[in-house]
Every structure is written in C-alpha cells, then in structure tokens.
N, C-alpha and C. Protein backbone atom coordinates (compact mmCIF):
# COMPACT_ATOMS: atom_id res chain seq x y z
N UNK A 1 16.30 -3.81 17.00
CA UNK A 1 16.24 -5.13 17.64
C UNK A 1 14.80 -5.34 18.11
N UNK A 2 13.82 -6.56 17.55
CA UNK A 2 12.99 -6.61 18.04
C UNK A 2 12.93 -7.66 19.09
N UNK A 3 11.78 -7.28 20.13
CA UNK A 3 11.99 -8.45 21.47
C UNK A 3 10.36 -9.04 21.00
N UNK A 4 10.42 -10.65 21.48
CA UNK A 4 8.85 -11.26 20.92
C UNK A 4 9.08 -12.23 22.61
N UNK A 5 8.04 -12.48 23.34
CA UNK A 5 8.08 -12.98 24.52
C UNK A 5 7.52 -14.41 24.08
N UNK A 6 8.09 -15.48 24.00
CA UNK A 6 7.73 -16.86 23.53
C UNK A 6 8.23 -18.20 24.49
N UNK A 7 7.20 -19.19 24.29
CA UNK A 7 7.74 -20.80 25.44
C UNK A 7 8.29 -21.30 24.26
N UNK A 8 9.51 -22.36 24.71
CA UNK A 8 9.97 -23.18 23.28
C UNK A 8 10.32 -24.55 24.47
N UNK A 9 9.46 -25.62 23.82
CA UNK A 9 9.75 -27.01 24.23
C UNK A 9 11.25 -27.61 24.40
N UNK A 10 11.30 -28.80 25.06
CA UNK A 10 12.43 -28.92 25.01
C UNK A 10 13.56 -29.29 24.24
N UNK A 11 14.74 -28.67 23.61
CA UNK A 11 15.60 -28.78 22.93
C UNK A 11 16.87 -29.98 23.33
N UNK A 12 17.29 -30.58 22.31
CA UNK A 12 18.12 -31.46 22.55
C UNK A 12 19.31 -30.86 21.81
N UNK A 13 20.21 -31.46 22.23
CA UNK A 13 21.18 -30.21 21.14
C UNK A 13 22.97 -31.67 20.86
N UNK A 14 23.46 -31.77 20.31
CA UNK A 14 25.27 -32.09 20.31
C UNK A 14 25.85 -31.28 19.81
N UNK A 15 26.91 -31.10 20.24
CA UNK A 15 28.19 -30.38 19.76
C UNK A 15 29.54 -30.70 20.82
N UNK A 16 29.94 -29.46 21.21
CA UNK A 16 31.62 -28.71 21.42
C UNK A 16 31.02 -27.79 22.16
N UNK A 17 32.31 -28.32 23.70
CA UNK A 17 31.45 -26.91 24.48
C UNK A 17 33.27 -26.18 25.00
N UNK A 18 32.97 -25.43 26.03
CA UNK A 18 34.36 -24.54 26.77
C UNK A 18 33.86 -23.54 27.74
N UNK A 19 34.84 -24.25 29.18
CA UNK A 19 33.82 -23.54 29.88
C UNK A 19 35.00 -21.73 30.02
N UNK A 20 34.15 -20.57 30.24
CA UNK A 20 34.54 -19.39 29.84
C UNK A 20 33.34 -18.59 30.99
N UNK A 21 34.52 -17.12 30.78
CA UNK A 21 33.13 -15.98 31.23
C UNK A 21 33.04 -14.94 30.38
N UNK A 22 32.82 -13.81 30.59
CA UNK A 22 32.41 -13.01 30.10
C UNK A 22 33.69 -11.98 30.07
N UNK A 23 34.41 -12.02 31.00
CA UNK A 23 35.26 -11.11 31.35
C UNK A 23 36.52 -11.40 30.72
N UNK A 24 36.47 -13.13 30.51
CA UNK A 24 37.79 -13.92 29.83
C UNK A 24 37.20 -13.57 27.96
N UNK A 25 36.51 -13.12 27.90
CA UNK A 25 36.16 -13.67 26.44
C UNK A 25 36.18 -12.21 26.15
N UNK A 26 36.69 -11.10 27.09
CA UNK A 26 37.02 -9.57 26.41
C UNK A 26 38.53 -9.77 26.23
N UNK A 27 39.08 -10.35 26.37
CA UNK A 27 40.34 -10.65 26.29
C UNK A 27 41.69 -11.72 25.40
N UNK A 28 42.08 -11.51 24.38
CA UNK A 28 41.69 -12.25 23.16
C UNK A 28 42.60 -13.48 23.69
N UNK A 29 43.27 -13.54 24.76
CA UNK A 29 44.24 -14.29 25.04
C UNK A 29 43.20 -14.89 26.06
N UNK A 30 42.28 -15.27 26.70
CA UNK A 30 41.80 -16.26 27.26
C UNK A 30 40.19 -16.39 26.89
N UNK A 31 39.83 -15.57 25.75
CA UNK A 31 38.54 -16.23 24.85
C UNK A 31 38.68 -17.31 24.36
N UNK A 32 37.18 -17.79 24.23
CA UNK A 32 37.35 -19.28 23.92
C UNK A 32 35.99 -19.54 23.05
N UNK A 33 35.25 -18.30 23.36
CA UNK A 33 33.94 -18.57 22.02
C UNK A 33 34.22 -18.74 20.57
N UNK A 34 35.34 -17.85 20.10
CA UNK A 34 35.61 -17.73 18.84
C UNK A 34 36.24 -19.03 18.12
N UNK A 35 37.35 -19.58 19.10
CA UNK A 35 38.30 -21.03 18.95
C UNK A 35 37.44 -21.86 18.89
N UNK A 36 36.30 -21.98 19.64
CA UNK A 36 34.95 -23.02 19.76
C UNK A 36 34.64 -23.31 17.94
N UNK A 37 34.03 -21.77 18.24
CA UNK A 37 33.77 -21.98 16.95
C UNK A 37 33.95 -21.89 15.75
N UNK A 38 35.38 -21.36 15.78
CA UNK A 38 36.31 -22.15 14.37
C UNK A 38 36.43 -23.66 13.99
N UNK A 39 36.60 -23.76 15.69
CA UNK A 39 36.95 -25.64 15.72
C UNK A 39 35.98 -26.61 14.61
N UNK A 40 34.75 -25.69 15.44
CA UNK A 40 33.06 -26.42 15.09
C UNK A 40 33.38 -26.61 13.16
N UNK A 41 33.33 -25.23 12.74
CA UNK A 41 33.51 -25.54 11.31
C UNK A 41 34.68 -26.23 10.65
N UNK A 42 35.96 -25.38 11.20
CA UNK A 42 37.25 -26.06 10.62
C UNK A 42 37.01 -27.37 10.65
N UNK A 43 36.70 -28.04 11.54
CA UNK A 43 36.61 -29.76 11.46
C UNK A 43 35.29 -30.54 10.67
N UNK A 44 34.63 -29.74 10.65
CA UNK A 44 33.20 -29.81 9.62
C UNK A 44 32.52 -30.87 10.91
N UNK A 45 32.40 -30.58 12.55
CA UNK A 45 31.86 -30.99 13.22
C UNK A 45 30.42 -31.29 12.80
N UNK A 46 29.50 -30.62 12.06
CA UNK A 46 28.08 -30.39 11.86
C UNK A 46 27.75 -31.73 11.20
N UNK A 47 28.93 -32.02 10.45
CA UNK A 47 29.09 -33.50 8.90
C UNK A 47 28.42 -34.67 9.94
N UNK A 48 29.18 -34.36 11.17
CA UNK A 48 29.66 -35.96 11.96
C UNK A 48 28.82 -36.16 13.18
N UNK A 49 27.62 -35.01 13.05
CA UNK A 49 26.28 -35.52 13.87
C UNK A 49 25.76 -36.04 13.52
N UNK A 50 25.15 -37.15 14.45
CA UNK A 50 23.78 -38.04 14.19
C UNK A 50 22.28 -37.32 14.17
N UNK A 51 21.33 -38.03 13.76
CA UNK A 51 20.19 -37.39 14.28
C UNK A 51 19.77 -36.12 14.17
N UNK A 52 20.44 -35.48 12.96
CA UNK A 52 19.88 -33.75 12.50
C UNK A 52 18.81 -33.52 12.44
N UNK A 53 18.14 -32.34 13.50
CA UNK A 53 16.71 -32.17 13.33
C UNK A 53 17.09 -30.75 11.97
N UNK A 54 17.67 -30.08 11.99
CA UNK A 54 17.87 -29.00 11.70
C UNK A 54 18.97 -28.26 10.80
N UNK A 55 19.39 -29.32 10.04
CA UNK A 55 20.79 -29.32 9.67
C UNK A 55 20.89 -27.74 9.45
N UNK A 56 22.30 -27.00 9.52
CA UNK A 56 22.77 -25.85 9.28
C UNK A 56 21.71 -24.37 10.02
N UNK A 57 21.07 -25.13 10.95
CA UNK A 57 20.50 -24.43 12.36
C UNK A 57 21.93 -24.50 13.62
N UNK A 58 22.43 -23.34 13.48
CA UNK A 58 23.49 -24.01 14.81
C UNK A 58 22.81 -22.70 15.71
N UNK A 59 23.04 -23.77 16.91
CA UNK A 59 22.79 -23.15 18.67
C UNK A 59 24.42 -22.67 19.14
N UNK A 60 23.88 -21.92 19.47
CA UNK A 60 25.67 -21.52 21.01
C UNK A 60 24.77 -21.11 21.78
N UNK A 61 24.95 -21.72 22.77
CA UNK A 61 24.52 -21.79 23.71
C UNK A 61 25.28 -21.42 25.20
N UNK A 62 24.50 -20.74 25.96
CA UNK A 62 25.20 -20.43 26.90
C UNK A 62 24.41 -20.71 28.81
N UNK A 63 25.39 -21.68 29.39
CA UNK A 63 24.46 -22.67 30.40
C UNK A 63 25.44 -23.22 31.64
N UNK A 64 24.54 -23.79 32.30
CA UNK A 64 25.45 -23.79 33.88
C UNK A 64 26.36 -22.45 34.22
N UNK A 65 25.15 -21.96 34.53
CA UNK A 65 25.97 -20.55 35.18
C UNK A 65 26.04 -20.62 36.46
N UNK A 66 27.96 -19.94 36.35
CA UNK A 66 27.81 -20.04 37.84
C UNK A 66 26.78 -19.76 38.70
N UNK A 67 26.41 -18.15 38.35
CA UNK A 67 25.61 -17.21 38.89
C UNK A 67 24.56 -16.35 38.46
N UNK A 68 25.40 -15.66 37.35
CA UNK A 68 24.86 -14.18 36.56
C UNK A 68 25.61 -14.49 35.13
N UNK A 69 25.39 -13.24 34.94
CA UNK A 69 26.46 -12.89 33.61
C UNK A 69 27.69 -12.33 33.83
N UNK A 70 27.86 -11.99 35.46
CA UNK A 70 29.34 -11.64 35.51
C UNK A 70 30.07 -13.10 35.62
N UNK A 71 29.94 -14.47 36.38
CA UNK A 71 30.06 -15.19 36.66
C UNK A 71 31.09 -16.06 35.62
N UNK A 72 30.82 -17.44 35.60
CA UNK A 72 31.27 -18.29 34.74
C UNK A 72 30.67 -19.09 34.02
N UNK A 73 30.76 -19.70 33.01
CA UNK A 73 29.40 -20.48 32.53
C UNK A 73 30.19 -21.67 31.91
N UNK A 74 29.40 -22.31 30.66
CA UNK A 74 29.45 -22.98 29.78
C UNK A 74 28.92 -22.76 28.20
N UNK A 75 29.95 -22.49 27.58
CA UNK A 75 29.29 -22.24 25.99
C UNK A 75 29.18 -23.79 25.76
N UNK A 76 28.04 -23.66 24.65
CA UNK A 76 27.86 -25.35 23.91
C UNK A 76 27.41 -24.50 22.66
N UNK A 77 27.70 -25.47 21.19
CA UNK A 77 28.12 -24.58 20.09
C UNK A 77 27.73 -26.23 19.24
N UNK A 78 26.51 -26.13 18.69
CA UNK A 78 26.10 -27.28 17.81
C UNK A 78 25.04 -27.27 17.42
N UNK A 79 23.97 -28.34 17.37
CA UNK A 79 22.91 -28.31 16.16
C UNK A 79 22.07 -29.34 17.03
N UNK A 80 20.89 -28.83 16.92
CA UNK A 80 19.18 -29.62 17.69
C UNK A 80 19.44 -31.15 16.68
N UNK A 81 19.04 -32.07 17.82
CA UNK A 81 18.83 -33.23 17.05
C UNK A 81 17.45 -34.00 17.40
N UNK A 82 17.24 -34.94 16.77
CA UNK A 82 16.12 -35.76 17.44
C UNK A 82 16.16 -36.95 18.39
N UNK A 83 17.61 -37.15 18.60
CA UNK A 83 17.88 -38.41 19.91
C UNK A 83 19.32 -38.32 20.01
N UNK A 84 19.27 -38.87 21.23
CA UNK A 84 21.19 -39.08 21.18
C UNK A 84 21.46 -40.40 20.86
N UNK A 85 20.92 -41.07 20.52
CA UNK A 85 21.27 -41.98 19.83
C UNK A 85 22.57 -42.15 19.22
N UNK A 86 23.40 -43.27 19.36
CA UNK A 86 24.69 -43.31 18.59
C UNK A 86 25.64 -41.79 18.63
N UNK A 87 25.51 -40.99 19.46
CA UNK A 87 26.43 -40.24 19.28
C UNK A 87 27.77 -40.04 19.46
N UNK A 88 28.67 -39.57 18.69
CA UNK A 88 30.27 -39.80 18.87
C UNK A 88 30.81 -39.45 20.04
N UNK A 89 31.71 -39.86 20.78
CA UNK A 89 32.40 -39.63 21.83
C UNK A 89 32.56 -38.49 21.99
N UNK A 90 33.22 -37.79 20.95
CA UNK A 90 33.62 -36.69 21.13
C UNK A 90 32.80 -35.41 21.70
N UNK A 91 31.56 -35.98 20.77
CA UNK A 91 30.81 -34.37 21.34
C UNK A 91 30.38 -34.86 22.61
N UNK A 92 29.26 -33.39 22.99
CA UNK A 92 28.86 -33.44 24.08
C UNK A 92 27.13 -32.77 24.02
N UNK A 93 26.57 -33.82 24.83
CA UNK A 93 24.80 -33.15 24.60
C UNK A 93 24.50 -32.51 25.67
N UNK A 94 23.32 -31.72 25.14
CA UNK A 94 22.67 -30.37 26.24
C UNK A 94 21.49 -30.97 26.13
N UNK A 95 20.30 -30.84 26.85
CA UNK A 95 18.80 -30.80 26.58
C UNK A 95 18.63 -29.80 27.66
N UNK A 96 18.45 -28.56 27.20
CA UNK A 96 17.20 -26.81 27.42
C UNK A 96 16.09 -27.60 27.89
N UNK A 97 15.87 -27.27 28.92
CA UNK A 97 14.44 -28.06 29.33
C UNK A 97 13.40 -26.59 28.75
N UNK A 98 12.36 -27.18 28.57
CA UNK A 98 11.02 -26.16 28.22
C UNK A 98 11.26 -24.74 29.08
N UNK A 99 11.02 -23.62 28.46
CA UNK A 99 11.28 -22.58 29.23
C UNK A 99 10.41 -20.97 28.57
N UNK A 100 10.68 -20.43 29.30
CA UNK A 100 9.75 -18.90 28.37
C UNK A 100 11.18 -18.05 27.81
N UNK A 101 10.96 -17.75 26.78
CA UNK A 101 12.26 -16.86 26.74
C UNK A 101 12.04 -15.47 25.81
N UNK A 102 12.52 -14.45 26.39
CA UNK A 102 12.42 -13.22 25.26
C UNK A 102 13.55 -13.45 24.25
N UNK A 103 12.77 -13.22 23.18
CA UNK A 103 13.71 -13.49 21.79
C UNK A 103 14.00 -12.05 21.17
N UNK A 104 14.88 -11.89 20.68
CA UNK A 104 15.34 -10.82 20.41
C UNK A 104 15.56 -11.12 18.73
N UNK A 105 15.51 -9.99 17.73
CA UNK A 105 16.25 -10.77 16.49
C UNK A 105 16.83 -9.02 16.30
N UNK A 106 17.74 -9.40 15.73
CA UNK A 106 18.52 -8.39 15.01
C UNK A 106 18.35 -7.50 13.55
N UNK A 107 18.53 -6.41 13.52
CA UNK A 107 18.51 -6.09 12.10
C UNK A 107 19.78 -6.32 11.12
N UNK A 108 19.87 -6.58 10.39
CA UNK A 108 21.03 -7.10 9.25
C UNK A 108 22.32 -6.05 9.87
N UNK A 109 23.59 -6.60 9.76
CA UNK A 109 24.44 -6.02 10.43
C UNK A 109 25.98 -7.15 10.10
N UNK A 110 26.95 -6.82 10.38
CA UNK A 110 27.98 -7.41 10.24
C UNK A 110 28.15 -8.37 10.94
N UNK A 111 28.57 -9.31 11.33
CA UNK A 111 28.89 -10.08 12.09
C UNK A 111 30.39 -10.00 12.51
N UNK A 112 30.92 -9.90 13.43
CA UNK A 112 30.39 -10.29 14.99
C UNK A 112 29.73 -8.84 15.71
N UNK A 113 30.12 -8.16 15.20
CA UNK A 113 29.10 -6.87 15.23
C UNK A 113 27.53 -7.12 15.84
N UNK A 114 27.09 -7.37 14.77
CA UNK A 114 25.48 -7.47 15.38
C UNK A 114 25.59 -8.38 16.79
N UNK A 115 25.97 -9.36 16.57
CA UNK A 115 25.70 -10.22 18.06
C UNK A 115 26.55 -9.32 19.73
N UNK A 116 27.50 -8.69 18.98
CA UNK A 116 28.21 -8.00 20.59
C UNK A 116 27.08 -6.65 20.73
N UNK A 117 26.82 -6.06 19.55
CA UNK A 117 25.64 -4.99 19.88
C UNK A 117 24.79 -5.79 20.50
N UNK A 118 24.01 -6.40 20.05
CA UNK A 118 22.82 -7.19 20.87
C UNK A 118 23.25 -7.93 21.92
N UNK A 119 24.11 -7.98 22.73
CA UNK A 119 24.19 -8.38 23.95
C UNK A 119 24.88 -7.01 24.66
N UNK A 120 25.31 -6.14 24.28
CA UNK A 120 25.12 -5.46 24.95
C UNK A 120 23.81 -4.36 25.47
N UNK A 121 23.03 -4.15 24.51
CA UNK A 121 21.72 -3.63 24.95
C UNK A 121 21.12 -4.75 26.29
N UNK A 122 21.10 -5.91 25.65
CA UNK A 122 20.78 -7.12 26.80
C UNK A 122 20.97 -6.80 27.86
N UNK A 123 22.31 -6.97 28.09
CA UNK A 123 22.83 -6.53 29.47
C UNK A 123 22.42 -5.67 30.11
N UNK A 124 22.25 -4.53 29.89
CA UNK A 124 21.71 -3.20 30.13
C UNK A 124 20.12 -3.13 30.59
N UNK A 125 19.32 -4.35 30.09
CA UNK A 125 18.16 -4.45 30.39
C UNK A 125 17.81 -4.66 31.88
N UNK A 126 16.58 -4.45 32.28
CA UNK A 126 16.07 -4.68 33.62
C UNK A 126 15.19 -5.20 33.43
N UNK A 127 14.67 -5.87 34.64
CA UNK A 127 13.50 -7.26 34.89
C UNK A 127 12.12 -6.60 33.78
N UNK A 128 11.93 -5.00 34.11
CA UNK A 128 10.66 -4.91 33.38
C UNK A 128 11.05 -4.64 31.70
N UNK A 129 12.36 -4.53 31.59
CA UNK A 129 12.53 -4.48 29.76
C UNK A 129 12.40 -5.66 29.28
N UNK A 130 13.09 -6.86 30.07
CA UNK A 130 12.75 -8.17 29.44
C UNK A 130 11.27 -9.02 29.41
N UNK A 131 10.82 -8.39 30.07
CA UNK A 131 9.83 -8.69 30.62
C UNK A 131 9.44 -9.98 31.36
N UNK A 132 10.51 -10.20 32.47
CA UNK A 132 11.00 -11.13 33.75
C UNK A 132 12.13 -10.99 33.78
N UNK A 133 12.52 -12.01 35.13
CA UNK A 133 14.02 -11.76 35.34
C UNK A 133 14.62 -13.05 35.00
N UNK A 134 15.50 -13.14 34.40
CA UNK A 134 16.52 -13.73 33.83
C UNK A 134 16.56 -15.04 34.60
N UNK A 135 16.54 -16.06 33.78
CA UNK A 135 16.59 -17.22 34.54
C UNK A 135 17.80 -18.18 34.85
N UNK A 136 19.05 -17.58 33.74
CA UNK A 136 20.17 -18.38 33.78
C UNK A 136 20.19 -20.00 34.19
N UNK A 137 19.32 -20.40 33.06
CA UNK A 137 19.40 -21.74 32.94
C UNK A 137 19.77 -22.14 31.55
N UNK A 138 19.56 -21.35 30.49
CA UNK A 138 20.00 -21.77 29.20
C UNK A 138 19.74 -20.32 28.41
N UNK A 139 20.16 -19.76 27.72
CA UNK A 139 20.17 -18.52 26.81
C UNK A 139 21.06 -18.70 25.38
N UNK A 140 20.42 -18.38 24.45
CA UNK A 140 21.37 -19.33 22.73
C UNK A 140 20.94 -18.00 22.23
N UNK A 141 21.84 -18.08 21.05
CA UNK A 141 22.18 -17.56 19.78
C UNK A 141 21.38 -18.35 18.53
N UNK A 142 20.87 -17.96 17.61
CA UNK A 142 20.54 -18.98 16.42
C UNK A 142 21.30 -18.62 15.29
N UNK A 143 22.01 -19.34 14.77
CA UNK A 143 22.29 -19.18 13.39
C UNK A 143 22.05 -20.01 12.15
N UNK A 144 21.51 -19.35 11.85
CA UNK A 144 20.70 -19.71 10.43
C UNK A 144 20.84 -19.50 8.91
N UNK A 145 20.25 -19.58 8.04
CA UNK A 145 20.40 -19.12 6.36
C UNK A 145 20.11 -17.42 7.14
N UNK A 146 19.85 -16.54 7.87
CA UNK A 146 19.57 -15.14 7.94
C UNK A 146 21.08 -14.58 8.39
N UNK A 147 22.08 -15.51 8.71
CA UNK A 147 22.92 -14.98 9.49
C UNK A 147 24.34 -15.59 8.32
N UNK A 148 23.93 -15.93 7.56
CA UNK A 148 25.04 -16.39 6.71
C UNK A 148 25.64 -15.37 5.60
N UNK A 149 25.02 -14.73 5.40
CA UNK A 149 25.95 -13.63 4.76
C UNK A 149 26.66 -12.89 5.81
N UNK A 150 28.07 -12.63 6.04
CA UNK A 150 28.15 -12.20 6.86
C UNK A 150 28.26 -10.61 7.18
N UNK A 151 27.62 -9.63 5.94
CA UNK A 151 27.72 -8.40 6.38
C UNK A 151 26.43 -8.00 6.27
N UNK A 152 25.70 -9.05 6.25
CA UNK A 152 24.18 -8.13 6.49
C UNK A 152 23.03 -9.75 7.38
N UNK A 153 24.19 -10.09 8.78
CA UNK A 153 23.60 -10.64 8.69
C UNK A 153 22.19 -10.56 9.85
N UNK A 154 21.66 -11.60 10.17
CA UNK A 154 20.58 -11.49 11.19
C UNK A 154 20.42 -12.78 12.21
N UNK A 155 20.36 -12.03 13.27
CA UNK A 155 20.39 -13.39 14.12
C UNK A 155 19.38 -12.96 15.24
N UNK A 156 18.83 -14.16 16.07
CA UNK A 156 18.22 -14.78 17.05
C UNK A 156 18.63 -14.92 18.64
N UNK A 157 18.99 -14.31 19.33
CA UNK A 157 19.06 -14.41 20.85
C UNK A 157 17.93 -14.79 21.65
N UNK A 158 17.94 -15.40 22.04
CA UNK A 158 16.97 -16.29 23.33
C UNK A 158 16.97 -16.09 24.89
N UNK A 159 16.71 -15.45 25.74
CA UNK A 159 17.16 -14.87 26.63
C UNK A 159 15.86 -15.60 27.54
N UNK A 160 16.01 -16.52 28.49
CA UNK A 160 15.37 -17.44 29.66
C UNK A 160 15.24 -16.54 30.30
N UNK A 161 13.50 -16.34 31.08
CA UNK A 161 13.21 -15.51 31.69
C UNK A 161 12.38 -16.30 32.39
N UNK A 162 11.81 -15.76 33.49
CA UNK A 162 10.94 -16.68 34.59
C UNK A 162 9.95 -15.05 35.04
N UNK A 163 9.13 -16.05 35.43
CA UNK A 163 7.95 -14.76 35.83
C UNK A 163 8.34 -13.99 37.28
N UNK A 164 7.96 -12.55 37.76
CA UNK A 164 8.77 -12.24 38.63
C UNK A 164 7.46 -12.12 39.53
C-alpha cells in the first residue's frame, strides 16, 4: 500500500447515501454499504446523472461524522460532476470542500478484500503514520478502470488530514 500526501480542490459529487457505522456494517444484518451499492448499479443510478465530470469514476464516500471512526457517519456512493444543475430528486449532493489528504492506493487484490485490508492498516495508523491527524470531514474510496476487474483489483483511499 502506497501513502502519497496530496491537496485536492473542491469536489462536487451526486448519488445515494445511508447513514451507518462501522460497527453496524460488521454485521451483515444492519450493513448498509454493500445494499448502497448494489442499489447504485442494480438501478444503473450512474445512467441518470446530470453533469458527468468523470463518468465511471465512482466516489463512496464517507462524511458527517459523528465523531471518529468508532462513531456514526454518512456513506455517499456516486460520481464528481460539474454543477448541480437539474439534478433528480432522488439523489443527493455532497461538495468535499478543498482539503489535504493522504492517499493510499492499493496493490491488485480481490475485491472486497483489498479495500477491508486497507482500512484496516488505516485504522491502526497514528497522527505521525498519516502524516496528521485525521480530519473527519470527508474520506472516499475511488473506483475506477484499476478497480474493475475484480480479482486483481486496485483502488484509491483518501484519508482528510489536517496539520497537527
């Protein structure tokens, strides 16, 4: 897993969100990341956005935290656009304000595999491994053409950090 310390401007994002924790989502009877994002594809949600900056770039996103990572949050599970313009009722928009974040990417790996390995090393980290402390204002996943095969695939974690 490599870590790269990078600022990324601000992101606009639509999709499908559910609010969840960490502790509910070890538990297959009150997870809600996975249903998210069946929903997202089963319904071909991605078809019925406006304004694609990025088509087949999807974010999950993870935001309004209660607290921490033991806490409660908000997953949001969709695709960067360039305005909200005209957007459907249904979804729901995020805008990530500008932030520093350690990025992490993965080495090719199975999916969902690679992403629960890489958050668990995460977790495990301290202020000087990330290099700051955690800002719990917005932290995403990327999935991309690297993450689409799904047994070798590769993905993107974003981890909001603030200077200590």
């Amino acid at each position: 897993m490599n870590k790269v310390i990078t600022q990324l401007s601000e992101i606009k994002l639509v999709g499908i969100t559910a609010h969840t924790s960490n502790a509910a989502e070890m538990n297959a009877d009150t997870a809600k990341i996975g249903t998210t994002m069946q929903r997202f594809f089963a319904d071909k949600l991605q078809d019925k956005i406006l304004n694609r900056k990025t088509p087949e770039k999807i974010f999950a996103v993870y935001t309004n935290y209660e607290n921490d990572a033991t806490g409660e949050y908000t997953y949001f599970f969709g695709e960067e656009v360039t305005s909200f313009e005209n957007i459907d009722k249904g979804f729901s928009t995020l805008t990530i304000p500008m932030q520093t974040y350690a990025k992490f990417t993965s080495g090719p790996d199975q999916m969902p595999k690679v992403v629960i390995d890489m958050w668990q090393k995460i977790w495990n980290m301290n202020t000087a491994m990330l290099e700051g402390k955690r800002a719990y204002i917005a932290d995403f996943e990327i999935y991309d053409e690297r993450s689409s095969d799904l047994n070798n695939a590769i993905v993107d974690i974003y981890i909001g950090i603030k200077n200590t």
